[in-house]
PDB file of N, CA and C in Angstrom:
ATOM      1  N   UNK A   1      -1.979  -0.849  22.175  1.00  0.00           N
ATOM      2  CA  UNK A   1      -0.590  -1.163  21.902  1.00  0.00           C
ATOM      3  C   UNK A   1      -0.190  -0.681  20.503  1.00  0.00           C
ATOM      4  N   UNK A   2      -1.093  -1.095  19.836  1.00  0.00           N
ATOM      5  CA  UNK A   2      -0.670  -0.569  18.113  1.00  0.00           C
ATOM      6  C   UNK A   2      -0.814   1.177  18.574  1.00  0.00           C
ATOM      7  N   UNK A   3      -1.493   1.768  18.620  1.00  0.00           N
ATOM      8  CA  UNK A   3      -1.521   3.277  18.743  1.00  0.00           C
ATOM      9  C   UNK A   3      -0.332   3.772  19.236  1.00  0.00           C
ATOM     10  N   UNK A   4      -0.161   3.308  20.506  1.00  0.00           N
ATOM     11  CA  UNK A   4       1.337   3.909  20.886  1.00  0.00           C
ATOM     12  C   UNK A   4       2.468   3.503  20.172  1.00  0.00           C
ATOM     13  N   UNK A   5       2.493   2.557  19.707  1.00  0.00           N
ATOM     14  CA  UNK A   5       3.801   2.181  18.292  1.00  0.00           C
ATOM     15  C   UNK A   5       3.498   2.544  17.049  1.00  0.00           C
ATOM     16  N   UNK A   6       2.264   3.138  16.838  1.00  0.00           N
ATOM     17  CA  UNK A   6       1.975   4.320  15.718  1.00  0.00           C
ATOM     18  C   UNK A   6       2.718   5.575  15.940  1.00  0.00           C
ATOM     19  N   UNK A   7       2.676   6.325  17.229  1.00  0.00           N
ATOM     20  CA  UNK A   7       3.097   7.094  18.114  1.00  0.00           C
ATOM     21  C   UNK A   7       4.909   7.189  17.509  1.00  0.00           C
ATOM     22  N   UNK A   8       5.107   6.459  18.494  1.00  0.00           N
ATOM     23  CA  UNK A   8       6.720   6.282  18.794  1.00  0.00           C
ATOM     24  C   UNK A   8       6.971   6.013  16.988  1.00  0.00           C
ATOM     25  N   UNK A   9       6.365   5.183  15.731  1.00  0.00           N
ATOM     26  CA  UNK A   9       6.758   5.043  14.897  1.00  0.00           C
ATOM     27  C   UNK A   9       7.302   6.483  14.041  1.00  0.00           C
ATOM     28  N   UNK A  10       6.168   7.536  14.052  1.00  0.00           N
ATOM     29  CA  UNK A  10       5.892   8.559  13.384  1.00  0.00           C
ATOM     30  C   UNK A  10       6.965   9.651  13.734  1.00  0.00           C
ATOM     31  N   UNK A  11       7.416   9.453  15.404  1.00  0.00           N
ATOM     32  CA  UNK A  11       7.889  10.263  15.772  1.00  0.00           C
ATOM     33  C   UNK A  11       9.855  10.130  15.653  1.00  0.00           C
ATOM     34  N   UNK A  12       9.516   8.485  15.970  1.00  0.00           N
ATOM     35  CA  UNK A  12      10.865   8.348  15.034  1.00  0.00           C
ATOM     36  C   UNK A  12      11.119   8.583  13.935  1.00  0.00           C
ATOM     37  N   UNK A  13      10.431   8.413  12.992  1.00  0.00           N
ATOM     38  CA  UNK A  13      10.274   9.193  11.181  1.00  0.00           C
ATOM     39  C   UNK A  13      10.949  10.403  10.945  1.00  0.00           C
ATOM     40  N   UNK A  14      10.655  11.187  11.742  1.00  0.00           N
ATOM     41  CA  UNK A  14      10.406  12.529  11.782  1.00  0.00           C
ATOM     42  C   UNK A  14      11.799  12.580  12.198  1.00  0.00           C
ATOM     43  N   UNK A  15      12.430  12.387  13.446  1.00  0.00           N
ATOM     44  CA  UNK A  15      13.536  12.621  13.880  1.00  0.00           C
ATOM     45  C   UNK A  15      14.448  12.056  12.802  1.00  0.00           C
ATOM     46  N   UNK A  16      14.480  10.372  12.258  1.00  0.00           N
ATOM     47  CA  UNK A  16      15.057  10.529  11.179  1.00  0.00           C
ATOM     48  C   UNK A  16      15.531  11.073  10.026  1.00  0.00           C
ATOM     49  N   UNK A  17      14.151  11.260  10.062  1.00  0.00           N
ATOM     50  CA  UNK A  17      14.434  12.946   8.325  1.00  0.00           C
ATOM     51  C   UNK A  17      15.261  13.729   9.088  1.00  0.00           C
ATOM     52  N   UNK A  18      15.286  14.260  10.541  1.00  0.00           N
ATOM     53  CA  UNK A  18      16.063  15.233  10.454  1.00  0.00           C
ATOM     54  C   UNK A  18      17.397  15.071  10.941  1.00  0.00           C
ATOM     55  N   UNK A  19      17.453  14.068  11.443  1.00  0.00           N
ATOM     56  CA  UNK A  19      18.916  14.233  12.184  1.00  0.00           C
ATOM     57  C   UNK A  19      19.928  13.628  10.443  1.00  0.00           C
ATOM     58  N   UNK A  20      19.052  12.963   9.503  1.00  0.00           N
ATOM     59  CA  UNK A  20      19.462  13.184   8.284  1.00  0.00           C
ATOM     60  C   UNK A  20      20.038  14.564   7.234  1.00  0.00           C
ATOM     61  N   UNK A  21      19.194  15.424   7.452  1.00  0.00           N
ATOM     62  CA  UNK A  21      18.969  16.709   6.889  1.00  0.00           C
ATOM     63  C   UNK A  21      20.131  17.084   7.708  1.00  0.00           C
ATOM     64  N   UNK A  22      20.494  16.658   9.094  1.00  0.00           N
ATOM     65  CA  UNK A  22      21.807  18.013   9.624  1.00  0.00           C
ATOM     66  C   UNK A  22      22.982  17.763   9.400  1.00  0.00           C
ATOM     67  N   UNK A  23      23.233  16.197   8.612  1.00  0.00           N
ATOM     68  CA  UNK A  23      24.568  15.967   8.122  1.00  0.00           C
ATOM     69  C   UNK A  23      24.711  16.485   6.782  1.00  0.00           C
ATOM     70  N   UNK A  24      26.325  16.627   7.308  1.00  0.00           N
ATOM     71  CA  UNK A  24      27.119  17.188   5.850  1.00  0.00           C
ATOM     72  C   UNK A  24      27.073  15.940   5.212  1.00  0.00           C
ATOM     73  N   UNK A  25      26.581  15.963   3.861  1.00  0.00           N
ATOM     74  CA  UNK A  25      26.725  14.972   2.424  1.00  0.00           C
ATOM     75  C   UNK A  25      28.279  15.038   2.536  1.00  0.00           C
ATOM     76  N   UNK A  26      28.677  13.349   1.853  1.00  0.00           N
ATOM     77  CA  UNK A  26      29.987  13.064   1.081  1.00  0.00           C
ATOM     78  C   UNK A  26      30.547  13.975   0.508  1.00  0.00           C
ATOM     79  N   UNK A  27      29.240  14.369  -0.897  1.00  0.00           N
ATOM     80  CA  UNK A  27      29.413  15.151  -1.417  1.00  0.00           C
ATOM     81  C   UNK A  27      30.388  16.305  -1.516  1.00  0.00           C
ATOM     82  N   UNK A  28      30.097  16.890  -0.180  1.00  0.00           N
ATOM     83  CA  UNK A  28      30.625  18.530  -0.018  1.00  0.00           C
ATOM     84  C   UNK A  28      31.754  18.400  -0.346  1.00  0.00           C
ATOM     85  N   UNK A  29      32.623  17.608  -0.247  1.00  0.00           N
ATOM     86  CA  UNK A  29      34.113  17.782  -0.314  1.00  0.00           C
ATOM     87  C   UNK A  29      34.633  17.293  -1.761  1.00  0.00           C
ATOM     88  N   UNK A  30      33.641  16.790  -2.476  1.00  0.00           N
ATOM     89  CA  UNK A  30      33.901  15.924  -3.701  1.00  0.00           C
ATOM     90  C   UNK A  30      35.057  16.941  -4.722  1.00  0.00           C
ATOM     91  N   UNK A  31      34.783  17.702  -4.284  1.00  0.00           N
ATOM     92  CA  UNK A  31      35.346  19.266  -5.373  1.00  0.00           C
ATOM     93  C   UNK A  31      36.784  19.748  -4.732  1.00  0.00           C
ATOM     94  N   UNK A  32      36.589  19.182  -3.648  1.00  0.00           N
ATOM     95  CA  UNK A  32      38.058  19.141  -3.483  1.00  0.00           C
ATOM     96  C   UNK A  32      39.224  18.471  -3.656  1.00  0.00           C
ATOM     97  N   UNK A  33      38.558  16.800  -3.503  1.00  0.00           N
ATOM     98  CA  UNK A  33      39.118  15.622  -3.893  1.00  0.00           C
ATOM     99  C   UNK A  33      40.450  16.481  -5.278  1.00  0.00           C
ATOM    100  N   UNK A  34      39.791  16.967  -6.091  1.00  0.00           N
ATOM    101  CA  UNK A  34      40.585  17.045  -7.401  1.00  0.00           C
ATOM    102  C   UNK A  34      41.651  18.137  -7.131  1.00  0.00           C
ATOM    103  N   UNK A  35      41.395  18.834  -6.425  1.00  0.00           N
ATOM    104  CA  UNK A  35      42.753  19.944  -5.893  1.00  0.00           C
ATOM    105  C   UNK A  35      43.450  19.446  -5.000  1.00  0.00           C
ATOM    106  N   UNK A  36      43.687  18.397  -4.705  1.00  0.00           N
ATOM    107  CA  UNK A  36      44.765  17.673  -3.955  1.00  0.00           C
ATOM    108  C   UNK A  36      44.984  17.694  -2.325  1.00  0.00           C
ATOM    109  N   UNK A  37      43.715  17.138  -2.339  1.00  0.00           N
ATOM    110  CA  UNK A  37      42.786  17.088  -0.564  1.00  0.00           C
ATOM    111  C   UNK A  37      43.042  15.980  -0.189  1.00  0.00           C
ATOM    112  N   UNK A  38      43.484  15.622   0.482  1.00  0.00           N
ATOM    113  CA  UNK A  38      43.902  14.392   1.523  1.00  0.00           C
ATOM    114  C   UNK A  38      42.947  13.540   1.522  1.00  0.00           C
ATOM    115  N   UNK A  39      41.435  13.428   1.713  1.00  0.00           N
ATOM    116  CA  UNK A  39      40.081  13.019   1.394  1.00  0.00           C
ATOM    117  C   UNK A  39      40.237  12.192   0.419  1.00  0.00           C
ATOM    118  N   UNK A  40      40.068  11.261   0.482  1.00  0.00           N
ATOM    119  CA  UNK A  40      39.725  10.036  -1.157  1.00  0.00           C
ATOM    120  C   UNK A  40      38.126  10.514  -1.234  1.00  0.00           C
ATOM    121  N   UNK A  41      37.514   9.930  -2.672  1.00  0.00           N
ATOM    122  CA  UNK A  41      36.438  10.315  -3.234  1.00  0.00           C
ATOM    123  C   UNK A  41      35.401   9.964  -1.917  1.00  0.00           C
ATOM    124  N   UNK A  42      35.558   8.258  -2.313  1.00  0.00           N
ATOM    125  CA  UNK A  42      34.286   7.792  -1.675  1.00  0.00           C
ATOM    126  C   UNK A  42      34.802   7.063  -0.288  1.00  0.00           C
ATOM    127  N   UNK A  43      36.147   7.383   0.309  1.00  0.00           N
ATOM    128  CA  UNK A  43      36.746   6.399   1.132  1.00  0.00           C
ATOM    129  C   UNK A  43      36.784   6.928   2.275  1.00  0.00           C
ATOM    130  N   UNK A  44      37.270   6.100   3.600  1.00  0.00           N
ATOM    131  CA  UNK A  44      37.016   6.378   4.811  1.00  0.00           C
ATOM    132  C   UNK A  44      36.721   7.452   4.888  1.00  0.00           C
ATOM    133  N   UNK A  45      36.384   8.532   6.156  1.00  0.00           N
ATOM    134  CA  UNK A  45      36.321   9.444   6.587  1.00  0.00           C
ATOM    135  C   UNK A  45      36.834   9.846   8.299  1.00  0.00           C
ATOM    136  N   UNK A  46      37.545   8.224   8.480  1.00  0.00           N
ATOM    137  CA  UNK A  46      37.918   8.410  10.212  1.00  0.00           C
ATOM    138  C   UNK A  46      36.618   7.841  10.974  1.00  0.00           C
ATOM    139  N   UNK A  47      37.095   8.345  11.991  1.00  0.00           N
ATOM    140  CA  UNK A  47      35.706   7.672  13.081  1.00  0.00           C
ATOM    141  C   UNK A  47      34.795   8.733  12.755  1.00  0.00           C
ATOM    142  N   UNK A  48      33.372   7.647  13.268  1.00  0.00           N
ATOM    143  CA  UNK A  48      32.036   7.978  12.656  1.00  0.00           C
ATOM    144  C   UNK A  48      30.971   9.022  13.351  1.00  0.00           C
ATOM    145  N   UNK A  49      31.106  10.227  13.329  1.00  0.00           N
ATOM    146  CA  UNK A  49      30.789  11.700  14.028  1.00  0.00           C
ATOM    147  C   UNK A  49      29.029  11.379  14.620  1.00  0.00           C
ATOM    148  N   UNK A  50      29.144  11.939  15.576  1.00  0.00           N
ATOM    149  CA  UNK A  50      27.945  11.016  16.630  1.00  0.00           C
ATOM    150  C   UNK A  50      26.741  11.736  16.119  1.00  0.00           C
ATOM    151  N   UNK A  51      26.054  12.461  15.163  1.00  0.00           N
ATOM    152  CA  UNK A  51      25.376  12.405  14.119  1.00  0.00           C
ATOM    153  C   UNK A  51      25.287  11.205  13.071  1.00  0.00           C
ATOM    154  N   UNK A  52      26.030  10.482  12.523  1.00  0.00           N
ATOM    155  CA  UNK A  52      26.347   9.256  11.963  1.00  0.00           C
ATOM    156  C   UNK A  52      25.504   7.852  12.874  1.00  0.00           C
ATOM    157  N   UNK A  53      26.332   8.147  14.136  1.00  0.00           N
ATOM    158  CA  UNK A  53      25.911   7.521  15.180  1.00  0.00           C
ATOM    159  C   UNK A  53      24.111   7.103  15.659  1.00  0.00           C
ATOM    160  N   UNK A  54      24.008   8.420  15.507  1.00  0.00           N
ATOM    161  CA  UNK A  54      22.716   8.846  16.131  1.00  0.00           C
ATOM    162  C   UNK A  54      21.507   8.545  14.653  1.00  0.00           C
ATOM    163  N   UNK A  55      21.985   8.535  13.780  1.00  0.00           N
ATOM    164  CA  UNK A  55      21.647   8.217  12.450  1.00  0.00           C
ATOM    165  C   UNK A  55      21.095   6.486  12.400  1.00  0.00           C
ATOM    166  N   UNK A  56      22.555   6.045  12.449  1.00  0.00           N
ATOM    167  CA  UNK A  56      22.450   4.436  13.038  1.00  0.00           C
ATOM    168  C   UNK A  56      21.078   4.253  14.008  1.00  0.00           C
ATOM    169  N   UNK A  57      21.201   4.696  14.684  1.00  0.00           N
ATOM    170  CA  UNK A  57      20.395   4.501  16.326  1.00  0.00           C
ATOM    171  C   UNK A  57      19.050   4.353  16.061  1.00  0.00           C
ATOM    172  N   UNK A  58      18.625   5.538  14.999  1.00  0.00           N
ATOM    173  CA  UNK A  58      17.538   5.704  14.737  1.00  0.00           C
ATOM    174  C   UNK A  58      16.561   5.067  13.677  1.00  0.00           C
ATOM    175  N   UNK A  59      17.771   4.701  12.790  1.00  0.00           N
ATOM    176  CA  UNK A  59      17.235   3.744  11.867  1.00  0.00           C
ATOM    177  C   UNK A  59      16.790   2.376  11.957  1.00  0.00           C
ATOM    178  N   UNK A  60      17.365   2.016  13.282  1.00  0.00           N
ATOM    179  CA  UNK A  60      17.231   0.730  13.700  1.00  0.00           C
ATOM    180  C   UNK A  60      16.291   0.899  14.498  1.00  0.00           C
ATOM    181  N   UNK A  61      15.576   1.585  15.514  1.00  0.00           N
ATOM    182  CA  UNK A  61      14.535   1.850  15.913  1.00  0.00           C
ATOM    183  C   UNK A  61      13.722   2.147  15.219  1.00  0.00           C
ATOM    184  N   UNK A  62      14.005   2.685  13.685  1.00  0.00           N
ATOM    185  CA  UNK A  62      12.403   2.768  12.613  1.00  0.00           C
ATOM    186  C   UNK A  62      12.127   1.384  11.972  1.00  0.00           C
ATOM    187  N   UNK A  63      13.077   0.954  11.537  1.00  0.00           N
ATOM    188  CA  UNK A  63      13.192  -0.649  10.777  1.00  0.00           C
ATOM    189  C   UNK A  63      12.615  -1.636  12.483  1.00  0.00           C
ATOM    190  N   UNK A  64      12.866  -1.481  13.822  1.00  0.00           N
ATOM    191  CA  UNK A  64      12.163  -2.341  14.810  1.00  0.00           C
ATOM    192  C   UNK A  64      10.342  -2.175  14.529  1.00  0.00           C
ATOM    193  N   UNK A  65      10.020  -1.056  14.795  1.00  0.00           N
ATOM    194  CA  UNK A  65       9.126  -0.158  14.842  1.00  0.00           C
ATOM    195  C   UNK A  65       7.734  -0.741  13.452  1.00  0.00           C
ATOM    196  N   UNK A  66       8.697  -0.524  12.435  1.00  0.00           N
ATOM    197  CA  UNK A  66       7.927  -1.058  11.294  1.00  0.00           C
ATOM    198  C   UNK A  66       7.812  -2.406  11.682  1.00  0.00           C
ATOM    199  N   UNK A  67       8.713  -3.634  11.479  1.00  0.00           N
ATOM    200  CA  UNK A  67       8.486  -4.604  11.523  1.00  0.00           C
ATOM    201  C   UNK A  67       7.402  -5.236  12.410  1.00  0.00           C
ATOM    202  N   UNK A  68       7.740  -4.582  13.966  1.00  0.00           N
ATOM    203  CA  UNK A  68       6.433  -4.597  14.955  1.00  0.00           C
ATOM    204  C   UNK A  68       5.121  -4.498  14.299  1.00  0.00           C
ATOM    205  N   UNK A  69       4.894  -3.138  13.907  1.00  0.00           N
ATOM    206  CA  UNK A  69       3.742  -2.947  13.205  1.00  0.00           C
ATOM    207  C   UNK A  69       3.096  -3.580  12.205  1.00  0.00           C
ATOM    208  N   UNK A  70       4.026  -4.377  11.589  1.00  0.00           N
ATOM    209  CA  UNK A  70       3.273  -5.223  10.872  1.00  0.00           C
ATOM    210  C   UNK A  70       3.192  -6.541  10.695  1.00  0.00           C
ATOM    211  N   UNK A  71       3.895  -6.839  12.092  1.00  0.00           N
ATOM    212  CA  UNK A  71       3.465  -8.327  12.434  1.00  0.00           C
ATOM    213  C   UNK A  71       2.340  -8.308  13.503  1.00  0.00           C
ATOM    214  N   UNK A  72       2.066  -7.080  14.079  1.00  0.00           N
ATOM    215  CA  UNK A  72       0.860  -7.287  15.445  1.00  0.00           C
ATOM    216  C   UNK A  72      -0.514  -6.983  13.775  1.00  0.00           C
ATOM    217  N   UNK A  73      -0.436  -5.767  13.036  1.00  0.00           N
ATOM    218  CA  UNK A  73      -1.687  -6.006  12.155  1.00  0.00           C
ATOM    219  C   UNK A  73      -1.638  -7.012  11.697  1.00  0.00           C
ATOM    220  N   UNK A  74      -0.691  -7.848  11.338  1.00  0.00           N
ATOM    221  CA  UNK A  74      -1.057  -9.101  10.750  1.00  0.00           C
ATOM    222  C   UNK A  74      -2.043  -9.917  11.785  1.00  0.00           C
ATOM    223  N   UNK A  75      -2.056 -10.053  12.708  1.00  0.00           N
ATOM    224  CA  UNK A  75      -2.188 -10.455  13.831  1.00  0.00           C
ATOM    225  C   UNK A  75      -4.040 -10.376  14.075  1.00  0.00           C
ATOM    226  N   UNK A  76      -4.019  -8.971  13.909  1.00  0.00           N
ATOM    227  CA  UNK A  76      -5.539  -8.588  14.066  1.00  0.00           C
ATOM    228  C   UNK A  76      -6.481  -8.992  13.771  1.00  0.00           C
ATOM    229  N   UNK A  77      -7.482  -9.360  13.821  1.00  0.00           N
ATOM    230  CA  UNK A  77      -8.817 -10.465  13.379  1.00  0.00           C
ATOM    231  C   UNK A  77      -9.132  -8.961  12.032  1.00  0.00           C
ATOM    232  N   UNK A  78      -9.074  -9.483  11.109  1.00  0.00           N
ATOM    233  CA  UNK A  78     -10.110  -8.222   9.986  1.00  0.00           C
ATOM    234  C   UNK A  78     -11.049  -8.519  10.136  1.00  0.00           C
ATOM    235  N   UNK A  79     -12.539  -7.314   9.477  1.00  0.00           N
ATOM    236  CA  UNK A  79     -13.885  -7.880   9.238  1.00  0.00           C
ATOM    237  C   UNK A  79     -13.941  -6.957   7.809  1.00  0.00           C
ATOM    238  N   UNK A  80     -14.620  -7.782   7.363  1.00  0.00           N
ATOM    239  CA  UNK A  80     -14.597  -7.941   5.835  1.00  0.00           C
ATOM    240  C   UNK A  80     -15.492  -6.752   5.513  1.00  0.00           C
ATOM    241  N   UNK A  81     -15.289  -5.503   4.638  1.00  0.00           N
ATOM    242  CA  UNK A  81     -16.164  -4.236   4.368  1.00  0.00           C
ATOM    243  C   UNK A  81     -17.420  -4.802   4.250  1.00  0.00           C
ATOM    244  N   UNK A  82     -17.458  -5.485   3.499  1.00  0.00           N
ATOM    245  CA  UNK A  82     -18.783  -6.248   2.626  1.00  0.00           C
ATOM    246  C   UNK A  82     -19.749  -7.110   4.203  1.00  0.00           C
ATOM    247  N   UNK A  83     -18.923  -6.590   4.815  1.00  0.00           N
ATOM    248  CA  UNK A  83     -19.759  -7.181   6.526  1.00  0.00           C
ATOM    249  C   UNK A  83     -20.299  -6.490   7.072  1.00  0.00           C
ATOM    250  N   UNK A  84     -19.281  -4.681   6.848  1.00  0.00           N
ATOM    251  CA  UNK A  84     -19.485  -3.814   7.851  1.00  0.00           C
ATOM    252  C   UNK A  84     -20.856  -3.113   7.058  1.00  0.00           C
ATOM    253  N   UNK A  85     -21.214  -3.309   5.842  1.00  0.00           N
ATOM    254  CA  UNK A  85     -22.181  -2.362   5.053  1.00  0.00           C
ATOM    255  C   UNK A  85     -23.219  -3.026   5.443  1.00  0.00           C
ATOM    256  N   UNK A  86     -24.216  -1.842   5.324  1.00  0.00           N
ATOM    257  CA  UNK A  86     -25.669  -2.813   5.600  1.00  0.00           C
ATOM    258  C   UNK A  86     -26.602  -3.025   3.975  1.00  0.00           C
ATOM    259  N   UNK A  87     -25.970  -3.046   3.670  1.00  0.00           N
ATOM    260  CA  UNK A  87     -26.514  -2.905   1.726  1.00  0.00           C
ATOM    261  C   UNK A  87     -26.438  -4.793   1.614  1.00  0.00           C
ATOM    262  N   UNK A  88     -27.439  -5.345   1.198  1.00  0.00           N
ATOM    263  CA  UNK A  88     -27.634  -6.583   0.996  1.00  0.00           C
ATOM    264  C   UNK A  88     -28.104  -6.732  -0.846  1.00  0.00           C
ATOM    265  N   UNK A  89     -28.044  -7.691  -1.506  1.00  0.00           N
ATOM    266  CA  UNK A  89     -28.145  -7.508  -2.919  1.00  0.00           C
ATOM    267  C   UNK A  89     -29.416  -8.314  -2.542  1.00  0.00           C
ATOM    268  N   UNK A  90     -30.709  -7.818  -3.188  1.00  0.00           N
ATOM    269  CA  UNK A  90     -32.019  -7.976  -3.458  1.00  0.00           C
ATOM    270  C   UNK A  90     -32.542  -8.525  -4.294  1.00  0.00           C
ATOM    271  N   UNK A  91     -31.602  -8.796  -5.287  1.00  0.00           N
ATOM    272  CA  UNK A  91     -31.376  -9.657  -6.871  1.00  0.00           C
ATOM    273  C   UNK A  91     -31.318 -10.772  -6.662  1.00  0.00           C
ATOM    274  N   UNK A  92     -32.650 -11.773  -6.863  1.00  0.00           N
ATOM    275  CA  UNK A  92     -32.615 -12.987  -7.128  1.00  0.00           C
ATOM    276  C   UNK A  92     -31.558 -13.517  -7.706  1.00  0.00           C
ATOM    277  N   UNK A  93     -30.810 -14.654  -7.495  1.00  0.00           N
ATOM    278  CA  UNK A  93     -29.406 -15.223  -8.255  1.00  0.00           C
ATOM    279  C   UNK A  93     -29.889 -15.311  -9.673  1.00  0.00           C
ATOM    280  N   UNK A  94     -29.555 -15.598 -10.073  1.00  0.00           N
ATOM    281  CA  UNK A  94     -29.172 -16.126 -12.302  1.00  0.00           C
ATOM    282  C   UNK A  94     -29.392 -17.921 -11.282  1.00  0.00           C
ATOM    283  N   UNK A  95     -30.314 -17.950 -12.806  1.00  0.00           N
ATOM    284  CA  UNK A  95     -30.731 -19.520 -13.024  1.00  0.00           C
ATOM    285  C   UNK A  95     -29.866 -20.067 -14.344  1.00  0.00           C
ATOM    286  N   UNK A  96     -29.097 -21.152 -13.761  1.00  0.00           N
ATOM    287  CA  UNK A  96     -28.447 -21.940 -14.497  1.00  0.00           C
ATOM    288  C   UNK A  96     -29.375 -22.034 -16.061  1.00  0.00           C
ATOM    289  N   UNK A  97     -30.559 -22.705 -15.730  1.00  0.00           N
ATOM    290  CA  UNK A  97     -31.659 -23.046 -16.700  1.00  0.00           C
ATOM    291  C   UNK A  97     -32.546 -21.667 -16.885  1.00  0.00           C
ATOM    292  N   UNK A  98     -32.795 -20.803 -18.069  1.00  0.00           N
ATOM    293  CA  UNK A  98     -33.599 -19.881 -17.775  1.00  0.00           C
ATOM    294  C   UNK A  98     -35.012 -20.690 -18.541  1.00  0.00           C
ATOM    295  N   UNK A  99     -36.343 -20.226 -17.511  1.00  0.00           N
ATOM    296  CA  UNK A  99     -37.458 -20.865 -18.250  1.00  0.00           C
ATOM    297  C   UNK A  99     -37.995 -20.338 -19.513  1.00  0.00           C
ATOM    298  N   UNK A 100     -38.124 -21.184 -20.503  1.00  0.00           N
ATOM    299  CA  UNK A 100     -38.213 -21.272 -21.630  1.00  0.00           C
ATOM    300  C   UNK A 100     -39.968 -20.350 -22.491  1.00  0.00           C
ATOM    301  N   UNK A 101     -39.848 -19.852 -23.120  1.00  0.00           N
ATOM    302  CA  UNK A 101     -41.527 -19.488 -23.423  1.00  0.00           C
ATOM    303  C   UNK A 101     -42.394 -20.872 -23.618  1.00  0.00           C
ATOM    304  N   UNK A 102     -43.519 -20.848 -23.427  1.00  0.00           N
ATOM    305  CA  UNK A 102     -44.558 -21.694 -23.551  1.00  0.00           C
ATOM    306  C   UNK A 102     -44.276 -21.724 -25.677  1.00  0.00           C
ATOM    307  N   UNK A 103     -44.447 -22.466 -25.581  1.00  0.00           N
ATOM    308  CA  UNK A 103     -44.842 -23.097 -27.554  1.00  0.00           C
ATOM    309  C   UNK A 103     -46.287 -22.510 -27.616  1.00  0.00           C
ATOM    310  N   UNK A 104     -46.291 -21.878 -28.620  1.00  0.00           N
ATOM    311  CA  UNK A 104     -47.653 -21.462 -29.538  1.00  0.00           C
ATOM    312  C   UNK A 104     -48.472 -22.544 -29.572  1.00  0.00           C
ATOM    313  N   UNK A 105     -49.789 -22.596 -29.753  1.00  0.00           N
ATOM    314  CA  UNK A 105     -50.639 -23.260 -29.951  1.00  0.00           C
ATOM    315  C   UNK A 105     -51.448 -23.115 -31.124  1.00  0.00           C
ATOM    316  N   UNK A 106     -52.051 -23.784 -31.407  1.00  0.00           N
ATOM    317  CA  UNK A 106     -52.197 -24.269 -33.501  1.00  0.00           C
ATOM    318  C   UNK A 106     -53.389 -23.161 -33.391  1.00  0.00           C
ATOM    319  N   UNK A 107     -54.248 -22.967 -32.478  1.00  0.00           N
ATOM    320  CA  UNK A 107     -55.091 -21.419 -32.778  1.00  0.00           C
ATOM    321  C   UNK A 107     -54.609 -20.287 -32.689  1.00  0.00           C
ATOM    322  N   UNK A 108     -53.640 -20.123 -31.837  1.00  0.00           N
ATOM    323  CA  UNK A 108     -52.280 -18.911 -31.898  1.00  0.00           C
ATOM    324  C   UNK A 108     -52.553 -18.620 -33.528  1.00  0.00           C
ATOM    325  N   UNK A 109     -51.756 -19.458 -33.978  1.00  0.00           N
ATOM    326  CA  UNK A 109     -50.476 -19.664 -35.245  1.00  0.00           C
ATOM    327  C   UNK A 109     -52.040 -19.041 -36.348  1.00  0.00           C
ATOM    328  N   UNK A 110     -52.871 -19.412 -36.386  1.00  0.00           N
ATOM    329  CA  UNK A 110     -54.041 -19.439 -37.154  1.00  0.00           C
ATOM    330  C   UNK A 110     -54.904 -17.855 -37.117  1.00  0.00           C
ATOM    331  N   UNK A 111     -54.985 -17.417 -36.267  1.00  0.00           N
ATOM    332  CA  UNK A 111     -55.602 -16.497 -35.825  1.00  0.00           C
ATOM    333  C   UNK A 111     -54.738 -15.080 -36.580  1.00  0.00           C
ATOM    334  N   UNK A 112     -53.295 -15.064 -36.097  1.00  0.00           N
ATOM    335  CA  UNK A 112     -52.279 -14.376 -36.694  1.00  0.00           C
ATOM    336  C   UNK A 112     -52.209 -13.606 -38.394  1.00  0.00           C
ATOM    337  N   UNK A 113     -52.419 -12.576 -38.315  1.00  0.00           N
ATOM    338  CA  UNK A 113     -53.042 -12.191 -40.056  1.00  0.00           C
ATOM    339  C   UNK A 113     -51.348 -12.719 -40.862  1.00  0.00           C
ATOM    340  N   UNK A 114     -52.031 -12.512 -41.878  1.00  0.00           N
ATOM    341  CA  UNK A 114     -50.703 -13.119 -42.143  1.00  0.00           C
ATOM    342  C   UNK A 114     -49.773 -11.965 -42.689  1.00  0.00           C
ATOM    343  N   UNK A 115     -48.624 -12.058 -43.523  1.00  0.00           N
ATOM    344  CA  UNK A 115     -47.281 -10.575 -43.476  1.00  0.00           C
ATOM    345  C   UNK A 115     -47.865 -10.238 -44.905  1.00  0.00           C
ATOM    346  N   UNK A 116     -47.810  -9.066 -45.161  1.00  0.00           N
ATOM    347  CA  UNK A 116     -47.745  -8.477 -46.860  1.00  0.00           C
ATOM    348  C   UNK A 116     -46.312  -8.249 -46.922  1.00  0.00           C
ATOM    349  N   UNK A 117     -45.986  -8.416 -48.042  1.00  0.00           N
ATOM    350  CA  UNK A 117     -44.453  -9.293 -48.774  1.00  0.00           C
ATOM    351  C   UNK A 117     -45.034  -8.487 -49.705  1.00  0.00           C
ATOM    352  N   UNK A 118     -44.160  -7.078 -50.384  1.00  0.00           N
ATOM    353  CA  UNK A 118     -44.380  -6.402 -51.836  1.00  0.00           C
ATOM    354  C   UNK A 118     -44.055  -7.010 -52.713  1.00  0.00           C
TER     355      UNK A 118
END
């Protein structure tokens, strides 16, 4: 189910970019606005040319599409990387308490030459 709404997602994408790319921008006419074009800057344009339309159509099928997709992965049981590896740590844990050296003993201490100090 996710694959084929990967599918249909990607392919709507795609059609979006383009049926985007084949409209004329606002823009184009902006340069006319000032030579005394009937056109306001940013205002109506009349009814909405079935490119516009088809624009609509599609966007709402990418915004369905996404949302789907990421409420079914939410959905999905994960397994944790650190599950899928077979690498285990071999390292004894850290001891709260580390054991301490044994204390010298008075024949130790005796035996020991002693330091030359110039």
């Amino acid at each position: 189910m996710i694959t084929l709404l990967t599918v249909v997602h990607v392919i709507v994408g795609i059609s979006l970019i383009l049926v985007v790319l084949l409209q004329r921008g606002k823009g184009a006419s902006m340069g006319a606005t000032f030579g005394g074009s009937s056109q306001t800057l940013f205002g109506s344009r009349g009814p909405q040319s079935f490119l516009g339309r088809l624009t609509t159509i599609v966007a709402v099928v990418f915004m369905l599409t996404s949302l789907s997709l990421a409420v079914l992965s939410s959905k999905k049981p994960t397994v944790s990387i650190m599950k899928k590896s077979n690498v285990t740590d071999t390292k004894p844990a850290a001891t709260a308490n580390p054991v301490a050296p044994a204390p010298k003993s008075e024949t130790q201490s005796q035996e020991q030459p002693p330091k030359n100090t110039p």
